[in-house]
Protein backbone atom coordinates (compact mmCIF):
# COMPACT_ATOMS: atom_id res chain seq x y z
CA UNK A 1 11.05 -12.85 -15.45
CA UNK A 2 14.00 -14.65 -13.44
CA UNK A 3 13.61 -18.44 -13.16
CA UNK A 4 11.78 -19.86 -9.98
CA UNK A 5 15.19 -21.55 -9.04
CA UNK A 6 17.14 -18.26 -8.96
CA UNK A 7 13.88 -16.76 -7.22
CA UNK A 8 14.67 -19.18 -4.90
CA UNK A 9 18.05 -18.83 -4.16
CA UNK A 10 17.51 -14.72 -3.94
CA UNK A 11 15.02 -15.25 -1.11
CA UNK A 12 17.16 -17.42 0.79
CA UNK A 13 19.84 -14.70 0.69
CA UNK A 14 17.40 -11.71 1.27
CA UNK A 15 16.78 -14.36 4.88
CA UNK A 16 20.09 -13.72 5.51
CA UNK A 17 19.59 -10.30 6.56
CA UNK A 18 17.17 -10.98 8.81
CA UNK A 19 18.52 -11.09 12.59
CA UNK A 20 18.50 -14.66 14.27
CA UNK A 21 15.19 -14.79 16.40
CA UNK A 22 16.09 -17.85 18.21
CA UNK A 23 19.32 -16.40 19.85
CA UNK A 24 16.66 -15.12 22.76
CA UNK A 25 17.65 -11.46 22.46
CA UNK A 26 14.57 -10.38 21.40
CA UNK A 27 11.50 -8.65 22.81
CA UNK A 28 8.20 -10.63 21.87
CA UNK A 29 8.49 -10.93 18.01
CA UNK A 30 8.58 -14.21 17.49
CA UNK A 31 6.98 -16.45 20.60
CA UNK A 32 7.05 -20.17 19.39
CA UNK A 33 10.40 -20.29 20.91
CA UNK A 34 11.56 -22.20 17.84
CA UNK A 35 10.16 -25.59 18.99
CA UNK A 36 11.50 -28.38 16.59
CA UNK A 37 9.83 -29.02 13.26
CA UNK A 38 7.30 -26.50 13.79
CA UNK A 39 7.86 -23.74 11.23
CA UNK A 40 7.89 -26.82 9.00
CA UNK A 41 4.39 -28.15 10.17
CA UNK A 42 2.91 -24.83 9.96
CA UNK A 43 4.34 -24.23 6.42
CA UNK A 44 2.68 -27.41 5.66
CA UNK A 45 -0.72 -26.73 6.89
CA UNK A 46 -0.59 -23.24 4.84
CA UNK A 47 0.67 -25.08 2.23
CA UNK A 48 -2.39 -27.00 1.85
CA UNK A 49 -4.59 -23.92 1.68
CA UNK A 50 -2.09 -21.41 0.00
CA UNK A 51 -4.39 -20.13 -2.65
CA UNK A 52 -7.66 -19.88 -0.28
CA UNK A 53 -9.89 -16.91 0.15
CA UNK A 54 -12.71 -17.00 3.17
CA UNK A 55 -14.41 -14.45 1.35
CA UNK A 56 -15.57 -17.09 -1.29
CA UNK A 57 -17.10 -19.45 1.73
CA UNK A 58 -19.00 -21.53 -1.07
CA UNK A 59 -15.52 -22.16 -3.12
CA UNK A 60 -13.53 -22.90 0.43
CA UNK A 61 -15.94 -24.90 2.77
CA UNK A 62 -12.67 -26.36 4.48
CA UNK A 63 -11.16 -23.17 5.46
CA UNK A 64 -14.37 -21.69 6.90
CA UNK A 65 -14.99 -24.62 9.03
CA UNK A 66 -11.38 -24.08 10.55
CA UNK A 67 -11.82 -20.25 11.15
CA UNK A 68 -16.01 -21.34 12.87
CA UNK A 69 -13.21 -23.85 15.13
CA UNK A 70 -11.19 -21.48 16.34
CA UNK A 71 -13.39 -18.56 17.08
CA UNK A 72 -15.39 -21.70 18.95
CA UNK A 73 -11.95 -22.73 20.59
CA UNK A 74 -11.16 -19.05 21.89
CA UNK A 75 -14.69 -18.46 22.86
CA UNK A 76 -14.39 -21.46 25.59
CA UNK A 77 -10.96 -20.29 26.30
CA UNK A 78 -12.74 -16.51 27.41
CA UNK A 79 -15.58 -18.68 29.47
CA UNK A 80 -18.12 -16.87 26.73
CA UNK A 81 -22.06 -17.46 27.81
CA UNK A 82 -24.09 -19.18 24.96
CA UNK A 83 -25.10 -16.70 21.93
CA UNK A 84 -21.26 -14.79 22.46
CA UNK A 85 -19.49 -14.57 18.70
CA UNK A 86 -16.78 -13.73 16.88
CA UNK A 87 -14.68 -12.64 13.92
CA UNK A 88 -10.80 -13.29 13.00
CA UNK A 89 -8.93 -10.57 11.83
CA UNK A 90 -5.45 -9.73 10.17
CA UNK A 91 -4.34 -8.93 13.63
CA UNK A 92 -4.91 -6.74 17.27
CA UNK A 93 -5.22 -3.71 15.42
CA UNK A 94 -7.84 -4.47 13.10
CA UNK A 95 -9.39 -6.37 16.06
CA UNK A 96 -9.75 -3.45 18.64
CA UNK A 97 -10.84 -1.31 15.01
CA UNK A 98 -13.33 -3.48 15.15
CA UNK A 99 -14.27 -3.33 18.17
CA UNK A 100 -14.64 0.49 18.80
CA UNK A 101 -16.39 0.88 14.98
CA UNK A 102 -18.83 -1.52 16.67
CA UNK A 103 -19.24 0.29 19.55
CA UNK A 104 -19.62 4.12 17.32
CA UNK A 105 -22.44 2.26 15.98
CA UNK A 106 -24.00 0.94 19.18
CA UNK A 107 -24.23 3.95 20.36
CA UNK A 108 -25.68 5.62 17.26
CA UNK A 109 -28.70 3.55 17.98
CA UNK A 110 -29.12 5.37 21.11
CA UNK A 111 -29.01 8.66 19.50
CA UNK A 112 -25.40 9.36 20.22
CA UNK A 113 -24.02 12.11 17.09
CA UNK A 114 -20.74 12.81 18.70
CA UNK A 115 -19.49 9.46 20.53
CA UNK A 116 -16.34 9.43 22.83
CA UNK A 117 -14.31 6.64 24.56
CA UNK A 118 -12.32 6.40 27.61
CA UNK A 119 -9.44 4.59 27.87
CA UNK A 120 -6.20 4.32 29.97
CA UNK A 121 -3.11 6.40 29.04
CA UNK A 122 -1.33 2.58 28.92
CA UNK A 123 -3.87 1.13 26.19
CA UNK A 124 -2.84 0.46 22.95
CA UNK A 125 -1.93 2.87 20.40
CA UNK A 126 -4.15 0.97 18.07
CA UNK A 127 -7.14 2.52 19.97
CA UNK A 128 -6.24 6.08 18.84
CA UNK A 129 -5.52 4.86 15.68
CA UNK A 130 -9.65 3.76 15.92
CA UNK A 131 -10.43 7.26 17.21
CA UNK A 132 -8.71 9.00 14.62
CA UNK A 133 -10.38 6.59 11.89
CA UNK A 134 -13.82 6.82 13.30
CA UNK A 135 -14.16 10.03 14.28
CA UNK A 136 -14.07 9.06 17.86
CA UNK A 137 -12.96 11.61 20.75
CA UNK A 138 -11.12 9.53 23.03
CA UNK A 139 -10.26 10.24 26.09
CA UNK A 140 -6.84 9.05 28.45
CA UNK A 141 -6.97 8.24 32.45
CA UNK A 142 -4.03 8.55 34.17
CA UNK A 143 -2.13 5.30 35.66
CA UNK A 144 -1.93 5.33 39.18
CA UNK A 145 2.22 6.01 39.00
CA UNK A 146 2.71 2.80 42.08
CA UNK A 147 0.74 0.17 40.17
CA UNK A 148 0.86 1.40 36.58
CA UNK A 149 -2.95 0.21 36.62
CA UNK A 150 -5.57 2.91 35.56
CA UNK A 151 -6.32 5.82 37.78
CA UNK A 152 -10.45 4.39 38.60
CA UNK A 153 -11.37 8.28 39.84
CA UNK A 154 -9.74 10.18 36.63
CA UNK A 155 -11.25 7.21 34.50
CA UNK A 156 -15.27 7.99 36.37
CA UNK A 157 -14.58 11.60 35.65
CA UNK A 158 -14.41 11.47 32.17
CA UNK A 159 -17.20 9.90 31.32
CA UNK A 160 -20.32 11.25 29.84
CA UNK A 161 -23.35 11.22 27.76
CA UNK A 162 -21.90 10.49 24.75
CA UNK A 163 -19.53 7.91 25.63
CA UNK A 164 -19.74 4.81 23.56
CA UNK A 165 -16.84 2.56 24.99
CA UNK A 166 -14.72 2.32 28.21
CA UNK A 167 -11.49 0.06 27.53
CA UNK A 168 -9.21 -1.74 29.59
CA UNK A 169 -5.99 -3.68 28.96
CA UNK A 170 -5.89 -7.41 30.34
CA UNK A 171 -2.49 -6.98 30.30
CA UNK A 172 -1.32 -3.03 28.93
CA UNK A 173 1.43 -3.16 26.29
CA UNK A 174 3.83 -0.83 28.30
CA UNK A 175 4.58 -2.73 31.86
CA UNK A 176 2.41 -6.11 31.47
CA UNK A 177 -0.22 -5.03 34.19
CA UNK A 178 -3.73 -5.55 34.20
CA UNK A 179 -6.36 -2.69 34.43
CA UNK A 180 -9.08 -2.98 36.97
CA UNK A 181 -11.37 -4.73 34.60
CA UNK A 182 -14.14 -5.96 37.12
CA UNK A 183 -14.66 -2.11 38.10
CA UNK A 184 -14.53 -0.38 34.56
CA UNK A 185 -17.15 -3.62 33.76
CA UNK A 186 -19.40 -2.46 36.67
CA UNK A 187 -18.85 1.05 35.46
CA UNK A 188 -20.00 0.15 32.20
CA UNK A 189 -22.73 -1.95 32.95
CA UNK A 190 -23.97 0.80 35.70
CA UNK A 191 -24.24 3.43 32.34
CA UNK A 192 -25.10 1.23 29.64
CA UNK A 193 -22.00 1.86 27.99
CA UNK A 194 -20.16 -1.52 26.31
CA UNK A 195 -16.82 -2.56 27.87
CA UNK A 196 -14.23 -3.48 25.85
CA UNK A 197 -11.03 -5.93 27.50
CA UNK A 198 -8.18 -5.71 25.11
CA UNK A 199 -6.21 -8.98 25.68
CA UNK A 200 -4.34 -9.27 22.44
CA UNK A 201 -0.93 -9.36 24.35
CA UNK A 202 -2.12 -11.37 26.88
CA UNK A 203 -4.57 -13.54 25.56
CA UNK A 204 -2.92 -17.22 25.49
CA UNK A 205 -1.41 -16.44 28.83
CA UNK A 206 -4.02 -15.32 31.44
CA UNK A 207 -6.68 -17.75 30.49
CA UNK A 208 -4.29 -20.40 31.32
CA UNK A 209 -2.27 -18.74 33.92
CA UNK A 210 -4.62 -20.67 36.96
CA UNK A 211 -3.90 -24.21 35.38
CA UNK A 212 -0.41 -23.46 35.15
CA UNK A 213 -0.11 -22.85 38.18
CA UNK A 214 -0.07 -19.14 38.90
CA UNK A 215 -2.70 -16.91 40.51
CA UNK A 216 -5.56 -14.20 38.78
CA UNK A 217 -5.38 -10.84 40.55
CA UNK A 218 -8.12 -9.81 38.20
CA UNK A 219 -10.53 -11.88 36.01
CA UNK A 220 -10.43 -10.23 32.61
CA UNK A 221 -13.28 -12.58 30.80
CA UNK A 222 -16.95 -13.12 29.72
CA UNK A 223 -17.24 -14.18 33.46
CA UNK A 224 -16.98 -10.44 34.48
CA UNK A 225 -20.19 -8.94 33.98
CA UNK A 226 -20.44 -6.25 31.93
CA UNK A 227 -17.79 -6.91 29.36
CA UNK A 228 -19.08 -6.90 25.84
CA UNK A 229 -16.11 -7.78 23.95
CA UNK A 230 -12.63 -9.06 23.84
CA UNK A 231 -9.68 -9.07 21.47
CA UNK A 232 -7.16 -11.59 21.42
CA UNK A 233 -4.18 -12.39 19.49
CA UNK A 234 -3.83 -15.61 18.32
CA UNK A 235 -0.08 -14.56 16.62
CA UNK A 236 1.58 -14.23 19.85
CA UNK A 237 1.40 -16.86 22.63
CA UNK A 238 -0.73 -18.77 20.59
CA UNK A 239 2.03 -19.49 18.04
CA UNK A 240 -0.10 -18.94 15.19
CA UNK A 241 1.27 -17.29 11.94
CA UNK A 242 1.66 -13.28 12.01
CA UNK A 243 -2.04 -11.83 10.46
CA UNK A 244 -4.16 -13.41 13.03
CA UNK A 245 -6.34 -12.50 15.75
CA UNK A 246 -9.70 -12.68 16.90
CA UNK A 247 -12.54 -9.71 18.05
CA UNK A 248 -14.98 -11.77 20.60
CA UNK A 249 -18.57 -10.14 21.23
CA UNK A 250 -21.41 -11.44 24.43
CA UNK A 251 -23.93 -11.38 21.60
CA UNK A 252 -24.65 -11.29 17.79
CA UNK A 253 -25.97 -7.62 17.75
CA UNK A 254 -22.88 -6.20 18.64
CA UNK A 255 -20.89 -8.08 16.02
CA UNK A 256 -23.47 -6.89 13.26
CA UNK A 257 -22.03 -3.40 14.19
CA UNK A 258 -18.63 -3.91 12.98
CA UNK A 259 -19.68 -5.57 9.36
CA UNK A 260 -20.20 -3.56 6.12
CA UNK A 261 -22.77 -3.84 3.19
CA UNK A 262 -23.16 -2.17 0.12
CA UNK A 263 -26.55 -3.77 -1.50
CA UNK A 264 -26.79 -1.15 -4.65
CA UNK A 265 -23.46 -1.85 -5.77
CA UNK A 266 -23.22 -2.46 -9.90
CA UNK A 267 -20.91 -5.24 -9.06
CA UNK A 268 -23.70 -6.84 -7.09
CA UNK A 269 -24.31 -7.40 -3.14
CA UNK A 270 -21.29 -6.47 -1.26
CA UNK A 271 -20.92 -7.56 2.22
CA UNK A 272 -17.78 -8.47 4.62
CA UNK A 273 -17.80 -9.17 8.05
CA UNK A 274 -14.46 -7.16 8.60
CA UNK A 275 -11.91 -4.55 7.71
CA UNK A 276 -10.72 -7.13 4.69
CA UNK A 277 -12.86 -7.83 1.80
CA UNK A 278 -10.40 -10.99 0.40
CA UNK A 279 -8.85 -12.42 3.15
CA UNK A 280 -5.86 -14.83 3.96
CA UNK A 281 -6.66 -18.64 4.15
CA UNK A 282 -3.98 -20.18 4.24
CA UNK A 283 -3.12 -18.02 7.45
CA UNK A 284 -6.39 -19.64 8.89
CA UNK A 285 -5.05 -22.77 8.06
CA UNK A 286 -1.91 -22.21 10.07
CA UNK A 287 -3.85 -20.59 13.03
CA UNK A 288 -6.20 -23.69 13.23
CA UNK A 289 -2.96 -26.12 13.17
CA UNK A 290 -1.26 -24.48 15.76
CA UNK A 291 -4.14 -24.28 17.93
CA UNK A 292 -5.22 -28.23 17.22
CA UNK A 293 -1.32 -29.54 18.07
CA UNK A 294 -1.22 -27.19 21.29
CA UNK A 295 -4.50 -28.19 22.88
CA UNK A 296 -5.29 -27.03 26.40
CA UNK A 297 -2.60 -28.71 27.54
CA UNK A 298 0.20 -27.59 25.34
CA UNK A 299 -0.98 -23.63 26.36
CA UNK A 300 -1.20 -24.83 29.78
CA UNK A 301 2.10 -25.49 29.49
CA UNK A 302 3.67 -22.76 27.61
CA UNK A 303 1.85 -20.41 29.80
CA UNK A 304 4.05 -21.84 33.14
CA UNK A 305 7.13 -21.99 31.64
CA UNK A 306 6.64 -18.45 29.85
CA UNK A 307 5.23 -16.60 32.86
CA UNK A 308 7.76 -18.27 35.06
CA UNK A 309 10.39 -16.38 33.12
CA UNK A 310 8.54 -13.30 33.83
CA UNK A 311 8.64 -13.93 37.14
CA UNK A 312 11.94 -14.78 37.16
CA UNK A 313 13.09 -11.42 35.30
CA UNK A 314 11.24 -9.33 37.67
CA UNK A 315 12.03 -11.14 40.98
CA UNK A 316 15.68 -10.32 40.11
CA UNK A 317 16.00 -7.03 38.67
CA UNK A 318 13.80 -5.84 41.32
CA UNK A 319 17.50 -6.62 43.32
CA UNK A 320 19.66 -4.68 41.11
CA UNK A 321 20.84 -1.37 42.80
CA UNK A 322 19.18 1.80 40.86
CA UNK A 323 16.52 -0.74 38.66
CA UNK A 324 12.70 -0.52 39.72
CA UNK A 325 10.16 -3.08 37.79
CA UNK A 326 6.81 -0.96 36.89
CA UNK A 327 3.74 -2.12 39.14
CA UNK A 328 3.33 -5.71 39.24
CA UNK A 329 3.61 -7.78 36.26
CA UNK A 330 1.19 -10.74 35.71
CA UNK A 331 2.15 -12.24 32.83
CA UNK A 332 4.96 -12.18 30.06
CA UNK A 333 6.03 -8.69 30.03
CA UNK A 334 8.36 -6.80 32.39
CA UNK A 335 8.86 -3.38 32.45
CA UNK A 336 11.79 -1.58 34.55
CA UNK A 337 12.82 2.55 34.98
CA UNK A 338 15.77 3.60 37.47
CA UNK A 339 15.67 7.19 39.35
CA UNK A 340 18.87 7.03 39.86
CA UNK A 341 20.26 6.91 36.15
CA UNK A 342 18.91 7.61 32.73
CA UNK A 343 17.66 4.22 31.86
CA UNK A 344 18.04 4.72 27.77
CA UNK A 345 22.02 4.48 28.75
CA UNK A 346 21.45 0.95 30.24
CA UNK A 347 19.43 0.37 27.00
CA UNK A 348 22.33 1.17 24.69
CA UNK A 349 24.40 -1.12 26.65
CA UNK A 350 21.95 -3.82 26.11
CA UNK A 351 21.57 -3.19 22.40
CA UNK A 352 25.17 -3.14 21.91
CA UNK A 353 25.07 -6.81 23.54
CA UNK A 354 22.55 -7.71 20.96
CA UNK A 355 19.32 -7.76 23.46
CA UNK A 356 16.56 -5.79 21.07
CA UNK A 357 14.47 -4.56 24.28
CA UNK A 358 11.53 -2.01 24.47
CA UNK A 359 11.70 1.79 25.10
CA UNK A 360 8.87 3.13 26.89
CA UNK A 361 8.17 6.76 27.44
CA UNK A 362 6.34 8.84 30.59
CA UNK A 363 8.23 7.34 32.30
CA UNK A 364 11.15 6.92 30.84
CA UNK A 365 11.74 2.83 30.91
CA UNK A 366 12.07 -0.66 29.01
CA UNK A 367 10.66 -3.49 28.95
CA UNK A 368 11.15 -7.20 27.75
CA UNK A 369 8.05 -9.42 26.71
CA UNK A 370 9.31 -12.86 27.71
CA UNK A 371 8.36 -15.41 24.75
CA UNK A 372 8.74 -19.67 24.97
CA UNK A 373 12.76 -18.71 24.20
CA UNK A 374 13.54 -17.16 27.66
CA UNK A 375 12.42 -20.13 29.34
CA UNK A 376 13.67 -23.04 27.65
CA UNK A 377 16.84 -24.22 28.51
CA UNK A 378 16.99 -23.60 31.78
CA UNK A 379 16.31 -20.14 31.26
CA UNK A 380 19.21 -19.42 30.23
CA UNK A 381 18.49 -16.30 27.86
CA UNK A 382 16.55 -15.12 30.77
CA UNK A 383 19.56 -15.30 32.91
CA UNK A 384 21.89 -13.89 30.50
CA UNK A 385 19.38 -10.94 30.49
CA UNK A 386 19.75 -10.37 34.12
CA UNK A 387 23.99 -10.67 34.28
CA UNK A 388 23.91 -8.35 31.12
CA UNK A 389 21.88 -5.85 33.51
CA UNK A 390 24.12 -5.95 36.24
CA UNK A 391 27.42 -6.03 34.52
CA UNK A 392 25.78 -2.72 32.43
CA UNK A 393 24.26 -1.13 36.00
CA UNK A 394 27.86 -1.32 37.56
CA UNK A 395 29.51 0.14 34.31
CA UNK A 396 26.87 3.32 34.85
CA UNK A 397 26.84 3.28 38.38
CA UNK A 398 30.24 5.72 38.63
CA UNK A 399 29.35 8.16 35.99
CA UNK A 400 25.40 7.70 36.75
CA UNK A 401 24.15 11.44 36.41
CA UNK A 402 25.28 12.05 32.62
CA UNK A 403 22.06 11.28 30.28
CA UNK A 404 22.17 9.28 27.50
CA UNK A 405 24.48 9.61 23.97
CA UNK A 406 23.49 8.60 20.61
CA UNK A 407 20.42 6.89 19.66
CA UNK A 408 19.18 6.60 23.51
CA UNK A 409 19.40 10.56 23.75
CA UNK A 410 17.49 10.82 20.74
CA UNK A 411 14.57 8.81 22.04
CA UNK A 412 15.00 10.36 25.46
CA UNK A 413 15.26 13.90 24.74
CA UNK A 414 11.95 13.20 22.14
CA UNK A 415 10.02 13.33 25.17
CA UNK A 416 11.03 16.86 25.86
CA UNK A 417 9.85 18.41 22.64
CA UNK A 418 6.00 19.36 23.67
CA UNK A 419 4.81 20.10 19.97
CA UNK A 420 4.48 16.50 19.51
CA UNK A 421 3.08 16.95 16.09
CA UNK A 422 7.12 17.25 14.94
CA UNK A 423 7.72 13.56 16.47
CA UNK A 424 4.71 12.43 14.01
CA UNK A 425 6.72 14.16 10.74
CA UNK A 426 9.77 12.84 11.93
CA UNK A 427 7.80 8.97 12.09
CA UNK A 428 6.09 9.48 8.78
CA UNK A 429 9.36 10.35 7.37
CA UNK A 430 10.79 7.35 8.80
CA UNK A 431 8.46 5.39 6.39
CA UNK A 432 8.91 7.70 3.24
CA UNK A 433 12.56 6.37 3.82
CA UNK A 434 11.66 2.89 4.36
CA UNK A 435 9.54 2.52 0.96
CA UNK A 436 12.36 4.68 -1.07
CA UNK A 437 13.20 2.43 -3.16
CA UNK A 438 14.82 3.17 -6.49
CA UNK A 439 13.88 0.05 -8.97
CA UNK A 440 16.60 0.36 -11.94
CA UNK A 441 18.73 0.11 -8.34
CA UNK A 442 16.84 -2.89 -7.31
CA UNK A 443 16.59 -4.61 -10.55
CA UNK A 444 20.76 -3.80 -10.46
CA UNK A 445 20.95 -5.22 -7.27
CA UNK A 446 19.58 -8.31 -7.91
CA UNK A 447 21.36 -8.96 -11.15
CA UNK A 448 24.45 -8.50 -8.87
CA UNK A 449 23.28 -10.60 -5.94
CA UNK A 450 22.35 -13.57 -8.44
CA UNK A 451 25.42 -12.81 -9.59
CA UNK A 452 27.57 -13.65 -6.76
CA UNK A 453 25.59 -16.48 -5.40
C-alpha cells in the first residue's frame, strides 16, 4: 500500500485535472455557486457521519432522524396534505425509477398484465430508462413546437386501458418549460390513473419562485389535484451533495409499491425501502446541513437571484439577430435554436471560449441551466455569456449557410442517421473506453506522478 500522506498528495493532483467550476462557464453541474466556506461546512457535516449506513436504522438513530427531517422539510415545501410520504434516493433517476416501479405495481392491483405510460417527448431520459427496466411500454406526446410544452390532444390519444402513469415535467430538462400539469392531473384523476410531476430540475426553484418574487404560470404541487407523486432533487438548487434526491407520494400505499422484501431469504428478512440496500449517510448528513443553513429564506433567495439570471439570459438573446429562446422559460434553464444558421457552429464557438453549454436535439439547439454562479457578481458570467453570443453570431452571420465542422457536425449530423440503434453502440462504446483502464499502466503512472510531486 502507498502511505496515506502520498495518498494524499496524489488526490490533490488527480483535482488538478478537473476543470474550474467556479469560473461560471458551466451548464448546471455544480449550483452552490461556490459560496464561501461552504464545501468546508458540508465536508464537515459528512465528516461527522462518514462511516454511516441508514440501512442499519438501530446502529444510526442520528442519521435517520435527519433523512425523517428532510423528507418532512420537502414535503411542506410541495404543500403535501397530511398522510403524503417519502423516500430519499441516490438521485432523480433512481427517484422517477421509483416512481414508475410504484406505479407498474399500482396498477397490477387493478388487474393490469401489460402496463404502459405516457409521457412527453421532453421528459427525462431517466423515464425510458424505467420503461426499459420494468417492462413498461411507454409512450411519447409531441411538444407543441411554439411553447415546447406537451401536445394535451396527442398526450389524450394515447392513453388506454392499461396505462399505469401519465408524467409531466415541472420544468422539462431540454428548454426549462413546464408541462400542463393541472390538465394531465385532471386527466389522471378523470381515469384513475396516478400522475407523476417530475421536478428534480426544478424543484428548489418553483416552490420558491412566488416569494422571490416571480410569478407561477402553472402550479406543479400536492395542491393540484390529482398528482400522486413528485420527485425532487435535493443535489441541484438545493446545494446538497451529488447522490441525493427525494421520491414524494399523497399517501403511504403508493410508497409501499416501490419497496422490496425477500422474507425466505437464508440470510434472514430482507427488506429496503429503495433501489439501494446499504446506503450513503454521510450524504444524508450533508443534505440535512445544507437544507438547515439555507432555510426558507436562504432558497427564497437563491431562487430570485438564480431565476433572475434566467430571465436575464433569455430577455437578451431573444434580441440577437438569427437566436430564438425555446417556449417560455420559467425557471433556471434557457434553451435557444436559430433558423437561420446551424446552431452546433455557435456552440463550437462557445466551447472554444470555455462555456461547457448543452446540445439538444429535434430541434437542433442549446441550452444553459443558470446555477447561483451566473448571478452573483453582478451577473457578470451571465453577461459574458450574452457578449460571447453576439461576438460568435456576427462571426457566423457572413458565412451562415455552411453546417457545422468537427465535433458540432458530429452531434448534428447524429440526428440524421434513422437506425438509431448505431448511436446507442457508438454511446456504449463511449463507456467501454472510459473504464479501459490498463492497471500495470496505472500502478506505473502513479509511481511516476508521486514521483514528480
Amino acid at each position: 500500500g502507498m502511505a496515506r500522506d502520498d495518498v494524499l498528495a496524489l488526490c490533490k493532483r488527480l483535482a488538478g485535472i478537473n476543470e474550474d467550476y467556479l469560473a461560471g462557464t458551466f451548464s448546471g453541474s455544480v449550483y452552490h455557486g461556490g459560496m464561501d466556506g461552504y464545501t468546508e461546512f458540508i465536508n464537515a457535516a459528512m465528516g461527522m457521519h462518514q462511516w454511516t449506513n441508514p440501512l442499519h436504522a438501530s446502529q444510526f438513530g442520528g442519521v435517520r432522524k435527519m433523512e425523517v427531517e428532510i423528507i418532512a422539510m420537502t414535503l411542506r415545501m410541495f404543500n403535501a396534505p397530511d398522510g403524503a410520504v417519502g423516500s430519499m434516493t441516490t438521485g432523480g433517476t433512481e427517484s422517477i425509477l421509483l416512481a414508475m416501479k410504484a406505479a407498474r405495481e399500482h396498477g397490477k392491483e387493478r388487474g393490469i398484465t401489460r402496463p404502459e405510460m405516457v409521457v412527453g417527448v421532453t421528459a427525462h431520459a431517466a423515464f425510458d430508462k424505467a420503461a426499459h427496466y420494468f417492462g413498461l411500454k411507454i409512450h411519447h406526446a409531441r411538444m407543441d413546437p411554439e411553447t415546447t410544452k406537451i401536445d394535451m390532444k396527442h398526450f389524450r390519444s394515447l392513453v388506454n386501458r392499461n396505462t399505469v402513469a401519465l408524467v409531466g415535467s415541472a420544468p422539462h430538462f431540454p428548454h426549462g418549460v413546464v408541462d400542463p400539469i393541472t390538465e394531465i392531473a385532471a386527466l389522471g384523476k378523470s381515469r384513475g390513473i396516478p400522475v407523476h410531476v417530475d421536478a428534480c430540475l426544478g424543484g428548489f426553484i418553483l416552490p420558491f419562485m412566488e416569494k422571490a418574487g416571480w410569478d407561477l404560470d402553472e402550479l406543479f404541487d400536492f395542491r393540484v389535484d390529482g398528482v400522486t407523486s413528485i420527485s425532487c432533487d435535493t443535489h441541484k438548487f438545493g446545494f446538497a451533495p451529488k447522490g441525493s434526491s427525494l421520491i414524494m407520494y399523497r399517501d403511504a400505499s403508493m410508497r409501499r409499491h416501490q419497496m422490496h422484501t425477500n422474507v425466505n431469504w437464508p440470510g434472514g428478512i430482507y427488506a429496503t425501502p429503495t433501489i439501494s440496500g446499504s446506503r450513503v449517510g454521510n450524504v444524508v448528513a450533508g443534505t440535512w446541513a445544507a437544507m438547515m443553513s439555507h432555510g426558507e429564506a436562504g432558497y427564497v433567495e437563491s431562487t430570485r437571484q438564480i431565476v433572475g439570471a434566467a430571465r436575464y439570459i433569455a430577455a437578451e438573446l431573444a434580441k440577437v439577430k438569427g437566436i430564438q429562446v425555446m417556449g417560455t422559460p420559467l425557471g433556471p434553464v434557457v434553451g435557444f435554436r436559430s433558423d437561420d444558421f446551424d446552431i452546433y457552429r455557435l456552440l463550437s464557438k462557445l466551447t472554444e471560449k470555455h462555456w461547457e453549454l448543452n446540445p439538444l436535439q429535434y430541434p437542433a439547439s442549446v441550452h444553459i441551466c443558470c446555477t447561483l454562479l451566473h448571478a452573483v457578481d453582478d451577473m457578470k458570467h451571465s453577461k459574458r455569456l450574452v457578449q460571447d453570443v453576439k461576438d460568435a453570431v456576427e462571426e457566423i452571420w457572413p458565412t451562415r449557410g455552411l453546417p457545422a465542422s468537427g465535433g458540432a457536425a458530429i452531434y448534428g449530423t447524429s440526428q440524421e442517421i434513422p437506425d438509431r440503434t448505431i448511436i446507442g453502440d457508438i454511446a456504449k462504446a463511449y463507456f467501454d473506453a472510459y473504464y479501459d483502464v490498463k492497471p500495470d499502466a496505472t500502478e506505473q503512472n502513479l509511481a511516476k506522478d508521486l514521483g514528480e510531486a
